[in-house]
PDB file of N, CA and C in Angstrom:
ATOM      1  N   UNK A   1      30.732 -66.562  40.406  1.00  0.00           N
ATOM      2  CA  UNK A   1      29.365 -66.323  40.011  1.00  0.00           C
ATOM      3  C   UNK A   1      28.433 -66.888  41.094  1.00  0.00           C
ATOM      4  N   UNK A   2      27.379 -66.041  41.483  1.00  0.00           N
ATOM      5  CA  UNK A   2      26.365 -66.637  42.095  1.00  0.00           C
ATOM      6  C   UNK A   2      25.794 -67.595  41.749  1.00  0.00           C
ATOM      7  N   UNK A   3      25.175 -68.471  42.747  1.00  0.00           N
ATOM      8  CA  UNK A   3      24.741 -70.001  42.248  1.00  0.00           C
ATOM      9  C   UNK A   3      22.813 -69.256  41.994  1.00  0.00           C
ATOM     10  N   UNK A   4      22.573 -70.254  41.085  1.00  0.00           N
ATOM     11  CA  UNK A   4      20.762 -70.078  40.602  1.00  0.00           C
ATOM     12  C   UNK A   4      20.336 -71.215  40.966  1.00  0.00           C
ATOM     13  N   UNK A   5      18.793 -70.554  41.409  1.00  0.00           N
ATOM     14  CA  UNK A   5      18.114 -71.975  41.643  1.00  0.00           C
ATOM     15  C   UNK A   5      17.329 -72.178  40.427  1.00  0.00           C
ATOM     16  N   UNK A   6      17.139 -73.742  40.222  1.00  0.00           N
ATOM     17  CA  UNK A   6      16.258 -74.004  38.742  1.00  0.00           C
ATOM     18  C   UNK A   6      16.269 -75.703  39.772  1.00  0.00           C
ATOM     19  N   UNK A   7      15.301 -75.737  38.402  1.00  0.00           N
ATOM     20  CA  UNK A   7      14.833 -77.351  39.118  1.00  0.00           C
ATOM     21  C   UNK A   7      15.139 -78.482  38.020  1.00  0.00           C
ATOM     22  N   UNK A   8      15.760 -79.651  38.154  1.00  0.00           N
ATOM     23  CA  UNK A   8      15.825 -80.777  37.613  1.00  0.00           C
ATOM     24  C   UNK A   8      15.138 -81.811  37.852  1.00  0.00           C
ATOM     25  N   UNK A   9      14.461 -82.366  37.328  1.00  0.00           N
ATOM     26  CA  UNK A   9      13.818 -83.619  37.093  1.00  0.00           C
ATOM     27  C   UNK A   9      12.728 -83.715  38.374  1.00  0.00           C
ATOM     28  N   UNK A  10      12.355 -82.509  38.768  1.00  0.00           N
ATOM     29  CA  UNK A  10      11.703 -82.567  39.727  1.00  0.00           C
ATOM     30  C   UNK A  10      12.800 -82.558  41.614  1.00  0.00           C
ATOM     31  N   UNK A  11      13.663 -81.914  41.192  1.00  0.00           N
ATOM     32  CA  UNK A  11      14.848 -81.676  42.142  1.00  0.00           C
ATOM     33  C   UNK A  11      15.153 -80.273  42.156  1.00  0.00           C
ATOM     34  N   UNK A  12      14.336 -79.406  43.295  1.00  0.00           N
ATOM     35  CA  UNK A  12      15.234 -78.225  43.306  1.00  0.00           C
ATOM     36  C   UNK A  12      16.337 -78.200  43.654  1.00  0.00           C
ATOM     37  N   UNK A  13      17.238 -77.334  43.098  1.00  0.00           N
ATOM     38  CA  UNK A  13      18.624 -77.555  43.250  1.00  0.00           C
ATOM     39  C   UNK A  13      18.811 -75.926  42.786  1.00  0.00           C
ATOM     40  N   UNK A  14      20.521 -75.951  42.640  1.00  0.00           N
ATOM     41  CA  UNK A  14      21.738 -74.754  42.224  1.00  0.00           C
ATOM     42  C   UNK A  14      22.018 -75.049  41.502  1.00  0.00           C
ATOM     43  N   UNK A  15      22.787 -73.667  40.423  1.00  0.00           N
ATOM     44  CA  UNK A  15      23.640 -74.411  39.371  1.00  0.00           C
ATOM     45  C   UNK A  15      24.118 -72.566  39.220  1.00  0.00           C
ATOM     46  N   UNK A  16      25.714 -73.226  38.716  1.00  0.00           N
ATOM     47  CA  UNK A  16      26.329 -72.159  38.187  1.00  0.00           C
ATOM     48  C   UNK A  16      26.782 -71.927  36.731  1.00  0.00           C
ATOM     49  N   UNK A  17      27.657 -71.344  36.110  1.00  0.00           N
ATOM     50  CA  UNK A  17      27.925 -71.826  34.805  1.00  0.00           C
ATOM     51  C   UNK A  17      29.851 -71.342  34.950  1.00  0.00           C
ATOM     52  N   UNK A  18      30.084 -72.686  34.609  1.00  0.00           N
ATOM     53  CA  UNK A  18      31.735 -73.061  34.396  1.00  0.00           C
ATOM     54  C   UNK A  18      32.195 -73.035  33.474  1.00  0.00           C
ATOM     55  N   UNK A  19      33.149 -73.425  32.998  1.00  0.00           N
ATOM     56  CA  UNK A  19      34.319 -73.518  32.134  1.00  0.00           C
ATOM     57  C   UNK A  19      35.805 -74.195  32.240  1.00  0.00           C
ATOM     58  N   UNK A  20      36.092 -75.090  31.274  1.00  0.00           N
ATOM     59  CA  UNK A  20      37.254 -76.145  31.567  1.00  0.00           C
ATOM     60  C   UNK A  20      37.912 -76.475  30.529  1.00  0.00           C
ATOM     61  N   UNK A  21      38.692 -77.224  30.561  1.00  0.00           N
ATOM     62  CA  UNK A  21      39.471 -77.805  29.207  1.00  0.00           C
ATOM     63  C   UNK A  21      38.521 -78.248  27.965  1.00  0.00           C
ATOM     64  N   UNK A  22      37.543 -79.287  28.517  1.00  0.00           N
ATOM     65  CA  UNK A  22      36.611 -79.717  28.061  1.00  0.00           C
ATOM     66  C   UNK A  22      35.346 -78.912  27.391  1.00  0.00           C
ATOM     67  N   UNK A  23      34.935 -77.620  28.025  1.00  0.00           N
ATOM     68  CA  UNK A  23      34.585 -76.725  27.585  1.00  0.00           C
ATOM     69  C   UNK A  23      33.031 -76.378  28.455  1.00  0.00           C
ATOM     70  N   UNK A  24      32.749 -75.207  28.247  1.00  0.00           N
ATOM     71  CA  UNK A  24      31.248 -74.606  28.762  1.00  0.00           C
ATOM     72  C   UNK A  24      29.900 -75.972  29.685  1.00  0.00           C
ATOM     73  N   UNK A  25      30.176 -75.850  31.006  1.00  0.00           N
ATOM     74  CA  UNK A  25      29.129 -76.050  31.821  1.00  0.00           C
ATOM     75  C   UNK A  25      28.426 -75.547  32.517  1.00  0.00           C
ATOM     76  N   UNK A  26      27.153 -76.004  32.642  1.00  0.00           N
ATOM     77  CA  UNK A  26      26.613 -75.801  33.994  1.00  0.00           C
ATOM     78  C   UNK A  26      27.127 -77.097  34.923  1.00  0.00           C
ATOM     79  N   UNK A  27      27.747 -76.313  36.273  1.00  0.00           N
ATOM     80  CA  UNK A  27      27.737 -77.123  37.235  1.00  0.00           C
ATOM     81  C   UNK A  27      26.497 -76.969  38.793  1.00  0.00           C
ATOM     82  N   UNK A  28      25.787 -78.139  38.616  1.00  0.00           N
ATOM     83  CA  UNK A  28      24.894 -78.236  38.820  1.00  0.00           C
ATOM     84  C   UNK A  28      24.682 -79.652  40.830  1.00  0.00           C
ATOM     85  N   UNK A  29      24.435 -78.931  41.597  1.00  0.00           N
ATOM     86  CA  UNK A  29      24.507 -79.368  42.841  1.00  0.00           C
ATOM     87  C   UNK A  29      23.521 -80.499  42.689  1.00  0.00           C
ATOM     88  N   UNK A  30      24.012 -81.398  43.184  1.00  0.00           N
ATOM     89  CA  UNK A  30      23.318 -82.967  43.586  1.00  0.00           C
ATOM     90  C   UNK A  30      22.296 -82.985  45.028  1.00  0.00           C
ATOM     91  N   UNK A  31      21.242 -82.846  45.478  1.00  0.00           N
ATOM     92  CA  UNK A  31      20.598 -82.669  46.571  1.00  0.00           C
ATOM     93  C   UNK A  31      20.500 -84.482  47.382  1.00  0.00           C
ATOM     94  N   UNK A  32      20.620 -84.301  48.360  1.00  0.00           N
ATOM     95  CA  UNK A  32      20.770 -85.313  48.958  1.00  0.00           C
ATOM     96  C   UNK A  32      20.033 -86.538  48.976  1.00  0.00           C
ATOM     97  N   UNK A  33      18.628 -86.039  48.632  1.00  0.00           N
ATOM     98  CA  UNK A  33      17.401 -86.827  48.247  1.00  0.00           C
ATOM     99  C   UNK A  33      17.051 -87.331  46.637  1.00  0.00           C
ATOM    100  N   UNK A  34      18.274 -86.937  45.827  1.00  0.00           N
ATOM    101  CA  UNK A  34      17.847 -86.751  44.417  1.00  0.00           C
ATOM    102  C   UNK A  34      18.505 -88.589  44.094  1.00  0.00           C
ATOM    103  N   UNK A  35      17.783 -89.023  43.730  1.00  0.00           N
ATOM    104  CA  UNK A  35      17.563 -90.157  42.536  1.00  0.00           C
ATOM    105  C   UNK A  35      18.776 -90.295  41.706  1.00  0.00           C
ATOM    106  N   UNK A  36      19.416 -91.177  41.154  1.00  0.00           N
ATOM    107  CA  UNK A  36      19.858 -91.273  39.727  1.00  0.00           C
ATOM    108  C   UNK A  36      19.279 -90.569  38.690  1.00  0.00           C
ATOM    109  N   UNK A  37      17.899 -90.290  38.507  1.00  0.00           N
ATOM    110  CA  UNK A  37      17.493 -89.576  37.578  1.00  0.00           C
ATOM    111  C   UNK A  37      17.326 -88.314  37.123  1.00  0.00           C
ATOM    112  N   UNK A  38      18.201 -87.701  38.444  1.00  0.00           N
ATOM    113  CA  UNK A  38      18.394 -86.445  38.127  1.00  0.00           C
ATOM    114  C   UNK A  38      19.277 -86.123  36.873  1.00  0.00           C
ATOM    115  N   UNK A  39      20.100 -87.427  37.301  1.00  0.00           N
ATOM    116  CA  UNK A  39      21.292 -86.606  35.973  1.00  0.00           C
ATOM    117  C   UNK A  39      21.030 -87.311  34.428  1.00  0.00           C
ATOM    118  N   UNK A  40      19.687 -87.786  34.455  1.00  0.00           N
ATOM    119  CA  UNK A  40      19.208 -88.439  33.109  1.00  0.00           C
ATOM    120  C   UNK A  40      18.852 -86.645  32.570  1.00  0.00           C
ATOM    121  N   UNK A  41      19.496 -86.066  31.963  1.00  0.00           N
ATOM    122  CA  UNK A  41      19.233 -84.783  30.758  1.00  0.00           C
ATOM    123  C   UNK A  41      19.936 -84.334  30.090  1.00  0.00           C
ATOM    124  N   UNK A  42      20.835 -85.773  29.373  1.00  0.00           N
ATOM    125  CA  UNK A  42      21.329 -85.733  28.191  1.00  0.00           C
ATOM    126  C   UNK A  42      20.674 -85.426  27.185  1.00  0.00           C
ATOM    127  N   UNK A  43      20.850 -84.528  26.092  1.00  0.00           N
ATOM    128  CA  UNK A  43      19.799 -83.954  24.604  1.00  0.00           C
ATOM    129  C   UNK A  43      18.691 -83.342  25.329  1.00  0.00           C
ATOM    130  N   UNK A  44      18.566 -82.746  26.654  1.00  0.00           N
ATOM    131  CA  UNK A  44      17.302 -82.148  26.493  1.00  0.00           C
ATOM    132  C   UNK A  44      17.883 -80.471  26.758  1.00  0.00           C
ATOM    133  N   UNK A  45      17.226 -79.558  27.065  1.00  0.00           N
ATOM    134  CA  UNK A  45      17.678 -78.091  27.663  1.00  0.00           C
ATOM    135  C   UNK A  45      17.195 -78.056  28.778  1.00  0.00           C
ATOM    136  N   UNK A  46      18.835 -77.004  29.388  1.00  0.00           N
ATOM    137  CA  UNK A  46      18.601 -76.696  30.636  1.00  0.00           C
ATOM    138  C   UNK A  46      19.461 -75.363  30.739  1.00  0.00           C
ATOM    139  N   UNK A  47      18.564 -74.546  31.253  1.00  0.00           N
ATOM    140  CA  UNK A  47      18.878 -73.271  30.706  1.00  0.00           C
ATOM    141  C   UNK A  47      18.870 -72.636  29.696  1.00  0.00           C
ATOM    142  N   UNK A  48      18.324 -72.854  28.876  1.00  0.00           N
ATOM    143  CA  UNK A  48      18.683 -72.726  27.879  1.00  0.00           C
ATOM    144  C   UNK A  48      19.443 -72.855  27.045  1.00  0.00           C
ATOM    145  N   UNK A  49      20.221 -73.968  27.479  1.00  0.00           N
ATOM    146  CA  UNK A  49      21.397 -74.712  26.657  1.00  0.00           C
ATOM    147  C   UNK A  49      21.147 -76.391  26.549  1.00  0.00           C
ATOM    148  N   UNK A  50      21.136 -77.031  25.146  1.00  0.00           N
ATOM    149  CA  UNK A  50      21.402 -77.920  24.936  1.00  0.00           C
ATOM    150  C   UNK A  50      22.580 -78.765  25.781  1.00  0.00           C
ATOM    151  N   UNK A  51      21.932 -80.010  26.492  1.00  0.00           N
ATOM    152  CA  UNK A  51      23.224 -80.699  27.161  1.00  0.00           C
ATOM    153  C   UNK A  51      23.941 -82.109  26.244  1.00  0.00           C
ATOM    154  N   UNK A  52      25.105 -81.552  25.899  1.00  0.00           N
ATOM    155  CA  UNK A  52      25.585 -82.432  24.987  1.00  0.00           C
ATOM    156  C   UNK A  52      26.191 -83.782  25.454  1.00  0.00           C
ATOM    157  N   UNK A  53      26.781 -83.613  27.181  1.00  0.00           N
ATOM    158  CA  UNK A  53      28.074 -84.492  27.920  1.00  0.00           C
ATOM    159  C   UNK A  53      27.109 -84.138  29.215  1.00  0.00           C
ATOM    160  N   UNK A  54      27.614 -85.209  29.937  1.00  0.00           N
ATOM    161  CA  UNK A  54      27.360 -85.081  31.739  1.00  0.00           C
ATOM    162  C   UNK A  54      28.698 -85.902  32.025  1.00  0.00           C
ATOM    163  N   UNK A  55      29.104 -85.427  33.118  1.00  0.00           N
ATOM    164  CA  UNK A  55      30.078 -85.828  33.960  1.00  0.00           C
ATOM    165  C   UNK A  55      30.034 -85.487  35.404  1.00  0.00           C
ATOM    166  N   UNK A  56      30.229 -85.878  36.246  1.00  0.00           N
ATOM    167  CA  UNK A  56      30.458 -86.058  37.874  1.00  0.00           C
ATOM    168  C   UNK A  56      31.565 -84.901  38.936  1.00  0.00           C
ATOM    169  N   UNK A  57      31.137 -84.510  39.801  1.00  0.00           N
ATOM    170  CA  UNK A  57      32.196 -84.349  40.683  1.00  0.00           C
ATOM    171  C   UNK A  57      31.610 -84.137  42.222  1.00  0.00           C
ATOM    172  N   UNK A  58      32.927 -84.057  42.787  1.00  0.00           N
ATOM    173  CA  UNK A  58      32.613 -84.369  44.398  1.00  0.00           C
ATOM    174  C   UNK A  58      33.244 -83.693  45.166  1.00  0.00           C
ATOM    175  N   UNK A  59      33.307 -82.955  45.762  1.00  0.00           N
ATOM    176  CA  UNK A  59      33.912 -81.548  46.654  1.00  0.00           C
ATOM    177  C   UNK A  59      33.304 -81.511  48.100  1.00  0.00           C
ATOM    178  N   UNK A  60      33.836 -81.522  49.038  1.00  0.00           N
ATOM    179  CA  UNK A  60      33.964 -81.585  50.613  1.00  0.00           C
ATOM    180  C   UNK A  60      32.506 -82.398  50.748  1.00  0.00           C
ATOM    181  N   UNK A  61      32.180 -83.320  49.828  1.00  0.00           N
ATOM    182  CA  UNK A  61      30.735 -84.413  50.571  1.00  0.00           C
ATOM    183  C   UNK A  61      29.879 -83.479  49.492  1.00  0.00           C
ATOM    184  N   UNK A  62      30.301 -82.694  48.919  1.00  0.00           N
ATOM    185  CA  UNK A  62      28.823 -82.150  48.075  1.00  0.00           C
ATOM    186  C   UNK A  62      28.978 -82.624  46.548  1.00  0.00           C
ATOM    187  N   UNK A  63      28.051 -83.234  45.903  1.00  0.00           N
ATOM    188  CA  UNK A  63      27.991 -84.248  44.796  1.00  0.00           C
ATOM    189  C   UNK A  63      27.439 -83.356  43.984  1.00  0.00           C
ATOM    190  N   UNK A  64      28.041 -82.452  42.605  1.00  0.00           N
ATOM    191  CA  UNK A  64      27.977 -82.123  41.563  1.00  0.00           C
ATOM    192  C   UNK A  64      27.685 -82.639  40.145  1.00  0.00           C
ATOM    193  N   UNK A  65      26.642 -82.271  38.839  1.00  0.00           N
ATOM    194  CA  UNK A  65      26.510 -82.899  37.802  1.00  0.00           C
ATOM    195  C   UNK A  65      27.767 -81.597  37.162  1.00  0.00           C
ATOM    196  N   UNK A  66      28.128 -81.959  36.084  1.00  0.00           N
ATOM    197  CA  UNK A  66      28.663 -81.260  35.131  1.00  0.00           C
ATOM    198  C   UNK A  66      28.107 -81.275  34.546  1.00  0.00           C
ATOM    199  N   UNK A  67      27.364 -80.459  33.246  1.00  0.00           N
ATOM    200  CA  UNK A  67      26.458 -80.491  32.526  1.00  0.00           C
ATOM    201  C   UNK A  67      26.757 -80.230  30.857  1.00  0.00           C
ATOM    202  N   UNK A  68      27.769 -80.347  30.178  1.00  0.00           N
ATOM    203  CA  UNK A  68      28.487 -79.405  28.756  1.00  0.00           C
ATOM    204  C   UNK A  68      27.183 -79.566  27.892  1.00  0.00           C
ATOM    205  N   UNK A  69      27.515 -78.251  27.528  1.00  0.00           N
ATOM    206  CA  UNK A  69      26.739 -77.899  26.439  1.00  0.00           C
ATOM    207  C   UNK A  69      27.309 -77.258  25.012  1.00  0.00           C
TER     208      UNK A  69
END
Protein backbone atom coordinates (compact mmCIF):
# COMPACT_ATOMS: atom_id res chain seq x y z
CA UNK A 1 0.00 0.00 0.00
CA UNK A 2 1.02 3.46 -0.66
CA UNK A 3 2.21 5.47 2.26
CA UNK A 4 -0.30 8.85 3.17
CA UNK A 5 0.67 11.89 4.39
CA UNK A 6 -1.38 13.15 7.59
CA UNK A 7 0.05 15.03 10.38
CA UNK A 8 0.64 14.11 14.09
CA UNK A 9 0.92 16.24 16.88
CA UNK A 10 2.03 18.83 14.74
CA UNK A 11 4.57 16.35 12.75
CA UNK A 12 4.08 15.86 9.16
CA UNK A 13 4.72 12.52 8.54
CA UNK A 14 3.49 8.93 6.50
CA UNK A 15 1.49 6.31 7.52
CA UNK A 16 0.25 3.14 6.05
CA UNK A 17 -2.27 0.68 7.34
CA UNK A 18 -0.94 -2.92 8.55
CA UNK A 19 -1.87 -5.93 9.98
CA UNK A 20 -0.29 -8.56 12.52
CA UNK A 21 -0.86 -11.10 15.06
CA UNK A 22 -1.78 -8.43 17.33
CA UNK A 23 -4.14 -7.00 14.96
CA UNK A 24 -5.10 -3.76 12.59
CA UNK A 25 -2.49 -0.74 12.45
CA UNK A 26 -1.52 2.21 11.24
CA UNK A 27 2.14 2.16 10.85
CA UNK A 28 3.15 5.44 11.13
CA UNK A 29 6.93 7.02 10.23
CA UNK A 30 8.85 8.80 13.06
CA UNK A 31 10.43 12.15 11.43
CA UNK A 32 13.69 12.95 12.62
CA UNK A 33 12.80 16.17 14.35
CA UNK A 34 9.68 14.72 16.09
CA UNK A 35 9.58 14.91 19.99
CA UNK A 36 8.40 12.11 22.26
CA UNK A 37 5.13 13.59 21.83
CA UNK A 38 4.42 12.49 18.80
CA UNK A 39 3.54 9.17 19.91
CA UNK A 40 1.36 10.63 22.92
CA UNK A 41 -2.28 9.53 20.81
CA UNK A 42 -3.39 6.96 22.83
CA UNK A 43 -7.66 7.25 22.99
CA UNK A 44 -7.63 9.91 20.55
CA UNK A 45 -8.40 9.36 16.41
CA UNK A 46 -6.27 9.09 13.76
CA UNK A 47 -7.70 8.42 10.71
CA UNK A 48 -10.38 7.79 11.57
CA UNK A 49 -9.70 5.12 13.85
CA UNK A 50 -9.68 5.06 17.49
CA UNK A 51 -6.00 4.25 18.85
CA UNK A 52 -6.34 1.63 21.37
CA UNK A 53 -2.21 0.28 21.75
CA UNK A 54 1.06 2.05 20.47
CA UNK A 55 4.06 0.14 20.03
CA UNK A 56 7.56 0.84 18.37
CA UNK A 57 9.64 -0.29 15.50
CA UNK A 58 12.90 0.30 13.75
CA UNK A 59 13.88 -0.69 10.18
CA UNK A 60 17.23 0.31 8.33
CA UNK A 61 17.55 3.74 10.90
CA UNK A 62 13.86 4.62 10.12
CA UNK A 63 11.82 4.81 13.54
CA UNK A 64 8.13 3.70 13.20
CA UNK A 65 4.90 4.20 15.69
CA UNK A 66 2.54 1.23 15.48
CA UNK A 67 -0.65 2.55 16.07
CA UNK A 68 -3.72 -0.52 16.87
CA UNK A 69 -6.86 0.35 16.67
Amino acid sequence: MEPKSININGYDTYFTECEDSAGKYLLITVPPNAGKNISDIASTFVNNHLIKMIDYATTDGIRFIKTYY
